[in-house]
Protein backbone atom coordinates (compact mmCIF):
# COMPACT_ATOMS: atom_id res chain seq x y z
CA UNK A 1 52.32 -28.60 52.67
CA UNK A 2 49.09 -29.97 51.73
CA UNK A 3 48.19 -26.76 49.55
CA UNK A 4 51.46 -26.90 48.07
CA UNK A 5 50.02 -30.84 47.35
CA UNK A 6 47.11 -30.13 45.96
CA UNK A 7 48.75 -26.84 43.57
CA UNK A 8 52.17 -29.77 42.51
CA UNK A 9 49.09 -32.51 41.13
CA UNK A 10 46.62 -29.76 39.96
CA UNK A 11 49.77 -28.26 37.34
CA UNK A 12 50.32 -32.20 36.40
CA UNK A 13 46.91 -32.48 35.40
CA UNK A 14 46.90 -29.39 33.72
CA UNK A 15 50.01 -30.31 31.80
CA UNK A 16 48.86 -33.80 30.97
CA UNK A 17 45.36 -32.73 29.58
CA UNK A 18 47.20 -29.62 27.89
CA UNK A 19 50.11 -32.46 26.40
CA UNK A 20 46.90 -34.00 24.86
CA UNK A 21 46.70 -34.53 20.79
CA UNK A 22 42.73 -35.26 20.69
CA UNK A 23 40.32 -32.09 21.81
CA UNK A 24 39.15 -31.72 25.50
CA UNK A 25 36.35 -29.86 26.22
CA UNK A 26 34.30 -29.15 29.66
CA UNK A 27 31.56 -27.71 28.89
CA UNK A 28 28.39 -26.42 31.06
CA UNK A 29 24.70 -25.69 29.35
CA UNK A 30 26.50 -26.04 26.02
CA UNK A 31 29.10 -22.97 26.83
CA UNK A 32 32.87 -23.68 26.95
CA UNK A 33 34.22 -23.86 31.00
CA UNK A 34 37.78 -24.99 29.62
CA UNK A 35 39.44 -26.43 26.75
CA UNK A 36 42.82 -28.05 26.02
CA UNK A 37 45.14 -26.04 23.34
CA UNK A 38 44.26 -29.23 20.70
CA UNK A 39 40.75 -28.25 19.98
CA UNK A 40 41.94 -24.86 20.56
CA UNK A 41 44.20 -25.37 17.79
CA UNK A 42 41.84 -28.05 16.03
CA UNK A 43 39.20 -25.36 15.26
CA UNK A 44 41.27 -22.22 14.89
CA UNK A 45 40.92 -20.05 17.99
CA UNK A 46 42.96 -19.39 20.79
CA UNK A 47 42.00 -21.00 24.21
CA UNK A 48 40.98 -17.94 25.97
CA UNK A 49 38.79 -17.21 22.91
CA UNK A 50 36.60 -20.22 23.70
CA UNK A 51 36.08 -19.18 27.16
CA UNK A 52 32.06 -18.64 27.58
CA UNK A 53 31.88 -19.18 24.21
CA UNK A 54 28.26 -21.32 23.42
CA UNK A 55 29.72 -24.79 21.46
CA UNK A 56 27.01 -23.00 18.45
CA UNK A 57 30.25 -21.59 16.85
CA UNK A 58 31.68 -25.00 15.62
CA UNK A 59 28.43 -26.31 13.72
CA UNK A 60 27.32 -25.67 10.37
CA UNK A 61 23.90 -24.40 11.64
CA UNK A 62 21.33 -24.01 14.22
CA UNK A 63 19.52 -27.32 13.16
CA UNK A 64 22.84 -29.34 13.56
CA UNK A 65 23.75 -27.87 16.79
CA UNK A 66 19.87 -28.41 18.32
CA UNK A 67 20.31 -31.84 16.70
CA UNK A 68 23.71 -32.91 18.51
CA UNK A 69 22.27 -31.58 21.69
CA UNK A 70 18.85 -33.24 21.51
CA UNK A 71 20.54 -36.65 20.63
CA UNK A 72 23.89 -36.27 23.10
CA UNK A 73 22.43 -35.11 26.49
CA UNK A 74 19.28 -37.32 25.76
CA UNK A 75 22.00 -40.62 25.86
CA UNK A 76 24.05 -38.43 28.66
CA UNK A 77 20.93 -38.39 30.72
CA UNK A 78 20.61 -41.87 30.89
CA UNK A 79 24.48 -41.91 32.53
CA UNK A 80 25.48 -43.52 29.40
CA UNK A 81 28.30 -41.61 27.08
CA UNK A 82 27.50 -40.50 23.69
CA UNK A 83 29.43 -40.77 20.75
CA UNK A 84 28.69 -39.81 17.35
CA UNK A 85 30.67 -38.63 14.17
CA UNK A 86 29.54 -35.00 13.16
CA UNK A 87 30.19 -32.55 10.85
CA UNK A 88 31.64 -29.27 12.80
CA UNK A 89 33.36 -25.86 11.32
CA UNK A 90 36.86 -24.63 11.88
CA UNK A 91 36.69 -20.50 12.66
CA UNK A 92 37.19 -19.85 9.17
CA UNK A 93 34.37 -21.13 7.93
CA UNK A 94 35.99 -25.07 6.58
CA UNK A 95 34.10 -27.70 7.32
CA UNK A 96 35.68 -31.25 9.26
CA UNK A 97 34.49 -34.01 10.78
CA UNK A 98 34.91 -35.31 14.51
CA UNK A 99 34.80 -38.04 16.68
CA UNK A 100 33.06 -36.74 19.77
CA UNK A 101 32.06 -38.25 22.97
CA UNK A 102 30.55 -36.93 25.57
CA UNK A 103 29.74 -38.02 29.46
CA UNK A 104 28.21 -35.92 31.88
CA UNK A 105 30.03 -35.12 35.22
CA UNK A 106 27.18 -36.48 37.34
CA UNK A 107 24.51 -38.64 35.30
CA UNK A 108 22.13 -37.44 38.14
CA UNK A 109 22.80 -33.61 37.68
CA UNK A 110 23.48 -32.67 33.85
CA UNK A 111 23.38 -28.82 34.70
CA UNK A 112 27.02 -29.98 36.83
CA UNK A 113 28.18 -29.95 32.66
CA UNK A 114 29.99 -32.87 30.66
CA UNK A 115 33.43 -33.98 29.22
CA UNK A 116 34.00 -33.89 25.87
CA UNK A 117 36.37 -35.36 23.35
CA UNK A 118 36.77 -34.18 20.16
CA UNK A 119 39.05 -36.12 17.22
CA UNK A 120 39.66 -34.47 13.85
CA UNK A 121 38.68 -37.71 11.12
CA UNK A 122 38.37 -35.76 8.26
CA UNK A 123 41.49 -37.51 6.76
CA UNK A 124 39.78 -40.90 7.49
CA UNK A 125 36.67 -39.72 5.96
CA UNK A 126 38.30 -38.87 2.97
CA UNK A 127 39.80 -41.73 3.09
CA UNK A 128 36.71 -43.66 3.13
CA UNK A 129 34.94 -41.61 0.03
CA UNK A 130 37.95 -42.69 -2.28
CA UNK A 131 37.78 -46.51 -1.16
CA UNK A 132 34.01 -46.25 -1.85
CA UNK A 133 34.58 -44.28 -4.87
CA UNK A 134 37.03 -46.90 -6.03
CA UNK A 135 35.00 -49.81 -5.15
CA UNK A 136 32.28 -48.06 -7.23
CA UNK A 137 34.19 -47.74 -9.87
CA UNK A 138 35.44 -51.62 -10.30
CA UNK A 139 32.18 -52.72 -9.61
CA UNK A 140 31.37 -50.86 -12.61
CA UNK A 141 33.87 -51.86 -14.57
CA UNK A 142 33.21 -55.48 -13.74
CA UNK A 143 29.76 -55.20 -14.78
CA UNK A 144 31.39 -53.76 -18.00
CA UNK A 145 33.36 -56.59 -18.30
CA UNK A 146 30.87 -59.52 -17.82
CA UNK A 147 28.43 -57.61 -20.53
CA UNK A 148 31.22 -57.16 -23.42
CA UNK A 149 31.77 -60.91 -22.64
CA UNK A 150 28.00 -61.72 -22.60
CA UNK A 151 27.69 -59.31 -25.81
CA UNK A 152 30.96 -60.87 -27.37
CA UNK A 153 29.81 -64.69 -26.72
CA UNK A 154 26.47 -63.67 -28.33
CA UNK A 155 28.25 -62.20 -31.54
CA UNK A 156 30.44 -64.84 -32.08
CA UNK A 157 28.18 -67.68 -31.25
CA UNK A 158 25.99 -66.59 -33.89
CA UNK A 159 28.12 -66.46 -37.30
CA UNK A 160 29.62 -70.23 -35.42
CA UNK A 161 26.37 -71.36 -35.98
CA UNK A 162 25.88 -71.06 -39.05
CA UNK A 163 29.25 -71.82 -40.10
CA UNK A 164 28.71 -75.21 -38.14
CA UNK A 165 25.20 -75.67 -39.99
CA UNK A 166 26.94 -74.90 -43.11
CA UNK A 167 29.90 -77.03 -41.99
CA UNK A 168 26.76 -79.85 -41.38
CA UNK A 169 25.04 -79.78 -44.38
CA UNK A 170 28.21 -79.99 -47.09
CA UNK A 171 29.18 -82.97 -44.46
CA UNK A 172 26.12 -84.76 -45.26
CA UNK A 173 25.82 -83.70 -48.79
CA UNK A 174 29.04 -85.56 -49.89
């Protein structure tokens, strides 16, 4: 009865990490132990596939991957979780970037292997280029508008001037 327990709440968790719409990763000295079907699915390979598999394949290059290591388990080691935004690749080669965060199993024994989450913000980093792209944009066109005025004032104030010192003169003439 106990086994049949232990099998009943072992499927639930199963299901309930597989039901999951952000990436789950355990990983162990940077290889893949198990993954949920969303990063499965996030970076283009099937589950299975990812099995064993060194976490190498989903960054741009060796100095990234060294990089997210060096600065992650450094944080992990501490028993603190890292999180970081990152720029990963999808199987076929298309760049997007996550929100990860990671948190070792046991802060005393990182070789036990960590947790990972992994969200796909590539949408709100797009997102995020246009509004700064935008905001570029009227600042420019604000500075556009306070020079034509500056240049504008300057033109007309000029030929008023003189007309007004003209104007002056033929005042006091008569």
């Amino acid at each position: 009865r106990l086994e049949e327990e232990l099998k009943r709440a072992s499927a639930e968790r199963e299901l309930i990490l597989q039901s999951m719409l952000v990436g789950i990763i355990y990983s162990r000295q940077r290889r893949y132990v198990w993954v949920n079907r969303a990063f499965a699915d996030m970076i283009g390979y099937r589950q299975d596939e990812l099995i064993g598999q060194s976490s190498r394949i989903i960054f741009p290059d060796e100095k990234s991957w060294r990089e997210f290591g060096e600065r992650g388990y450094a944080v992990m080691a501490k028993g603190e979780p890292f999180s970081a935004e990152w720029q990963m690749l999808r199987r076929d080669g298309t760049p997007f970037w996550a929100q990860t965060l990671g948190r070792n199993i046991d802060p005393e024994n990182p070789a036990a292997g960590s947790i990972w989450t992994i969200l796909d913000i590539t949408a709100r980093k797009q997102a995020e280029a246009e509004i700064r792209a935008a905001l570029e944009k009227q600042k420019e066109l604000s500075e556009l508008k306070t020079r034509f005025v500056s240049m504008t004032s300057h033109e007309f104030r000029t030929p008023l001037a003189a007309i007004l010192s003209s104007a002056e003169i033929s005042s006091h003439g008569e």
